[in-house]
Protein backbone atom coordinates (compact mmCIF):
# COMPACT_ATOMS: atom_id res chain seq x y z
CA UNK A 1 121.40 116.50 73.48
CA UNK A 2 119.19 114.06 75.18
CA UNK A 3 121.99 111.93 76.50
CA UNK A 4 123.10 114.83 78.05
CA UNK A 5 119.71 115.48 79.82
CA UNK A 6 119.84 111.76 80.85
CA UNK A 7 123.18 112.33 81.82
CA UNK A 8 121.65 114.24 84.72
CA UNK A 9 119.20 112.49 86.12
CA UNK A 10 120.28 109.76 88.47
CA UNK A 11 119.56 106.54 87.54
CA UNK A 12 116.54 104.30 89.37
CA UNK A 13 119.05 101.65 90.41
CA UNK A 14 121.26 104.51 92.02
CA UNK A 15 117.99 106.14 93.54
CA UNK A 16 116.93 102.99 94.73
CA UNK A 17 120.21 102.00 96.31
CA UNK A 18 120.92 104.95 97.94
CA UNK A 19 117.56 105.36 99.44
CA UNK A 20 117.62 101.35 100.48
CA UNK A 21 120.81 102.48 103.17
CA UNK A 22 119.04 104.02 105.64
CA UNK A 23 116.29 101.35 105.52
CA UNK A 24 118.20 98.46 106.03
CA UNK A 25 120.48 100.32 109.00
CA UNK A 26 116.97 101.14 111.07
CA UNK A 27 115.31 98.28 109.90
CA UNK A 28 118.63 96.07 111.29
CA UNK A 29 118.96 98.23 114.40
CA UNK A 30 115.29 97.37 115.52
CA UNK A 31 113.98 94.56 114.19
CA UNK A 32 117.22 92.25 115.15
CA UNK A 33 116.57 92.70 118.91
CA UNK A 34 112.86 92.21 118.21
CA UNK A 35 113.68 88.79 116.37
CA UNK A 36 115.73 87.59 118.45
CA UNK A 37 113.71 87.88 121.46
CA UNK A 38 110.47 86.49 119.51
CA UNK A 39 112.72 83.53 118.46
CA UNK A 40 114.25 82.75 121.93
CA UNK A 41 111.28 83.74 124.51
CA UNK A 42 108.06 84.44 123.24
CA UNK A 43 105.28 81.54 122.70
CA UNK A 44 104.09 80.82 119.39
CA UNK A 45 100.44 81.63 119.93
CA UNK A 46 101.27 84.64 121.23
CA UNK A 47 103.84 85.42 118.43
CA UNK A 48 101.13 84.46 115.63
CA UNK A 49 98.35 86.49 117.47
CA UNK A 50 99.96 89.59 117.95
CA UNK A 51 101.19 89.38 114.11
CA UNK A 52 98.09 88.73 113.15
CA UNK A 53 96.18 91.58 115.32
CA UNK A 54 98.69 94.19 114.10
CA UNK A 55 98.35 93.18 110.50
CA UNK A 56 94.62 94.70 110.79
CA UNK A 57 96.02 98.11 110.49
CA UNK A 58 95.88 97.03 106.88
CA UNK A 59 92.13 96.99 107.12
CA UNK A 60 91.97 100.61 108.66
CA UNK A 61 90.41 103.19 105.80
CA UNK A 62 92.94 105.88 104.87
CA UNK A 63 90.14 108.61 106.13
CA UNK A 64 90.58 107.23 109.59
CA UNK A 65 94.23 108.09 109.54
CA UNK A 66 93.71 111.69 110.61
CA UNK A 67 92.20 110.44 114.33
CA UNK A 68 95.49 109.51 115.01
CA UNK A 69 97.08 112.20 113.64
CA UNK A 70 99.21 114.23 116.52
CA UNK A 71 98.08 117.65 115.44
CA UNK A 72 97.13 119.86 112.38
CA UNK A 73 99.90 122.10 113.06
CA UNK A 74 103.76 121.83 112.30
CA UNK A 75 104.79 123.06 115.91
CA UNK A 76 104.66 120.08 117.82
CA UNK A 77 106.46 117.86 115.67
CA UNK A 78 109.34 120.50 115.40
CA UNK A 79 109.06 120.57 119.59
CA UNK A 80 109.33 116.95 119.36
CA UNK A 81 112.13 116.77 116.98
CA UNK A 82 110.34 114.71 114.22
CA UNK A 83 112.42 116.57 111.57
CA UNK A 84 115.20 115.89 113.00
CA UNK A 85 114.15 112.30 112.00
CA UNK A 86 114.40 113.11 108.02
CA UNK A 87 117.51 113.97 108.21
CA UNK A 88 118.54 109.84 108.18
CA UNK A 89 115.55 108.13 106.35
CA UNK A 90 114.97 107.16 102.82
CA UNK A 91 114.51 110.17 100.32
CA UNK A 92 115.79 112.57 103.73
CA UNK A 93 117.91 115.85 103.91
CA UNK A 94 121.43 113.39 103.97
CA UNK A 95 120.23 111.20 100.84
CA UNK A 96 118.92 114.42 99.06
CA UNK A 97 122.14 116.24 100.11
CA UNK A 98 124.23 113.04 98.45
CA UNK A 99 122.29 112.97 95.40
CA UNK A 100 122.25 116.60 94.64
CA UNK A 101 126.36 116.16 94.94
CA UNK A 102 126.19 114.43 91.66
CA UNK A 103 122.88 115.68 90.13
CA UNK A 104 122.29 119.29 91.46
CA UNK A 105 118.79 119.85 89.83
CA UNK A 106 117.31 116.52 91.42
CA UNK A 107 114.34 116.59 93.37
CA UNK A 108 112.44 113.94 94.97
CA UNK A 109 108.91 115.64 94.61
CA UNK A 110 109.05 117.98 91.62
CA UNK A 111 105.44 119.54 91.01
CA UNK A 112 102.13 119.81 92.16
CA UNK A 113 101.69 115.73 90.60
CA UNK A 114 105.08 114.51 92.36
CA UNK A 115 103.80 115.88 95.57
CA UNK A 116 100.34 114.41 95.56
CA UNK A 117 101.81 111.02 94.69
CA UNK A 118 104.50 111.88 97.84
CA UNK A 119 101.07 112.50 100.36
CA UNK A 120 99.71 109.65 99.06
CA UNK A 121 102.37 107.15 99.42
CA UNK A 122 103.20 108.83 102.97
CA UNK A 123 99.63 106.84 104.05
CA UNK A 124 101.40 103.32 102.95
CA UNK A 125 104.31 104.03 105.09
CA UNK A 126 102.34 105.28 108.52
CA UNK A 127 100.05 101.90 107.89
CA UNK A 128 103.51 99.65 107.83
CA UNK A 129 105.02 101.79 110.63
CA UNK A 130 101.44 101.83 112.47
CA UNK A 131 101.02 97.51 112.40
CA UNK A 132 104.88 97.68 113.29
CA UNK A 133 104.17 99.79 116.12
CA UNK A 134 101.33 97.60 117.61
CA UNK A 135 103.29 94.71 117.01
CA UNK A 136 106.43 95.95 119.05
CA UNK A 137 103.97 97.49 122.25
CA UNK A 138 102.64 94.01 122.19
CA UNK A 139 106.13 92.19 122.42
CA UNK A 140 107.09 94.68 124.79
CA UNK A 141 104.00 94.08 127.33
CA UNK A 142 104.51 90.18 126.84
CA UNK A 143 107.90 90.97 127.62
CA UNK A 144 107.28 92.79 130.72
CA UNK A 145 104.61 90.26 131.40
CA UNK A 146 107.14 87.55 131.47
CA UNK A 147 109.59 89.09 133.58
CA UNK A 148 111.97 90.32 130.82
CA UNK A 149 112.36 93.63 131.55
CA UNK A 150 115.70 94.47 129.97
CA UNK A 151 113.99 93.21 126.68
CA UNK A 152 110.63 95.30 127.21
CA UNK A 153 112.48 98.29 127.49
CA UNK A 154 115.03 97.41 124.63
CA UNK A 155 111.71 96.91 122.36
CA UNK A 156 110.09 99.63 123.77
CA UNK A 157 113.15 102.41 122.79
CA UNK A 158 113.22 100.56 119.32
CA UNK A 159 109.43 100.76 119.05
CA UNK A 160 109.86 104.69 119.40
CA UNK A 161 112.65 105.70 117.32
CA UNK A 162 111.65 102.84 114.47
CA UNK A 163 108.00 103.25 114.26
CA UNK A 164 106.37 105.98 116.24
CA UNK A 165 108.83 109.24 115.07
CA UNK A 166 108.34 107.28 111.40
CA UNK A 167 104.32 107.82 112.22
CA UNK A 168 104.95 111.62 112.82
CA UNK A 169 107.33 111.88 110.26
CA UNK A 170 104.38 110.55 107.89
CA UNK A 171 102.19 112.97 109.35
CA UNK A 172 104.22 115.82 109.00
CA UNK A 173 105.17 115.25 105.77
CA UNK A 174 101.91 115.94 104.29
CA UNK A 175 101.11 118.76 106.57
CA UNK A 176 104.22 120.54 104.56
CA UNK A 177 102.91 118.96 101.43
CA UNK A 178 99.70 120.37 102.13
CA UNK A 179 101.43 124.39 103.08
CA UNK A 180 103.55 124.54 100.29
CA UNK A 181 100.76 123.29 97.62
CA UNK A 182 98.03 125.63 99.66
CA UNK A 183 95.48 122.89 98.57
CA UNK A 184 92.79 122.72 101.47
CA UNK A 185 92.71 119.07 102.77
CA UNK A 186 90.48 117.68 105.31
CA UNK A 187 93.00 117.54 107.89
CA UNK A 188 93.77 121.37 107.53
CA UNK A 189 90.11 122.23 106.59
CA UNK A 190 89.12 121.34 110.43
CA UNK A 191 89.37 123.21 113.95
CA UNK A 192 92.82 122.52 115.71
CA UNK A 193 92.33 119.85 118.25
């Protein structure tokens, strides 16, 4: 009996597989044009700066998260599409819907626990996507700034769909985390903006 309940439970290495497609098709799609431009036009000095100024997102204080935060309410992100967005990232509707093919009682977040740990780890992944985006605005401005506009706007659509909608995908994430638990956080606790 409980190689049959392991029986339906998808394996880590199949989790982590399936979940590592849709990261390394965005993360190829953006960060190849922004390597290659760093590598054939942008100055070292200014390459090592601007990685080293967006790397102090790292030092921001998770409480200091919610100033950046688009609103406490679900509506504009839906206006804006950002679930649209979950449809093709890791642990989304598509890699849910492939999963549940084979294993139809999986869920990513099962339980008040699962969900807590999902909110919390939804703060690592706005901080990447957050020094990413600072990153790619400052490629694109030196870009501009040297007369490659083709590139700035190239880095500037990539900046958008591969960090920024991530950001508000982040952010409205635990805003449904927070509804469907009903647990009273200090972004919902506060007047709308």
């Amino acid at each position: 009996m409980l190689t049959e309940k392991k029986a339906s439970a998808p394996s880590a290495a199949f989790l982590t597989s399936l979940n590592a497609v849709p990261n390394v098709l965005w993360s190829g799609l953006s960060l190849g044009p922004l390597s290659a431009f760093c590598y054939q036009h942008m100055a070292r000095p200014w390459l090592w700066g601007l990685l080293a100024a967006s790397l102090l997102v790292y030092a921001v204080p998770k409480t200091w998260f919610r100033y950046w935060q688009l609103s406490r309410s679900r509506v504009p992100y839906q206006r804006l599409g950002v679930p649209a967005v979950n449809y093709f990232t890791q642990h989304g509707y598509l890699v849910n819907f492939l999963i549940r093919r084979r294993y139809p009682h999986y869920r990513h977040a099962a339980g008040p626990a699962a969900l807590r740990r999902l909110a919390s780890g939804s703060y690592h992944q706005e901080r990447f996507h957050a020094s990413m985006l600072l990153f790619f605005a400052g490629t694109s401005v030196y870009a501009a700034a040297q007369g490659h506009l083709g590139w700035a706007v190239v880095l500037l659509l990539s900046n958008v769909g591969y960090n920024l909608y991530p950001i508000w995908l982040q952010q409205y994430l635990r805003l449904r985390v927070a509804q469907h638990s009903g647990a009273s956080s200090s972004f919902r606790s506060q007047k709308p903006r």
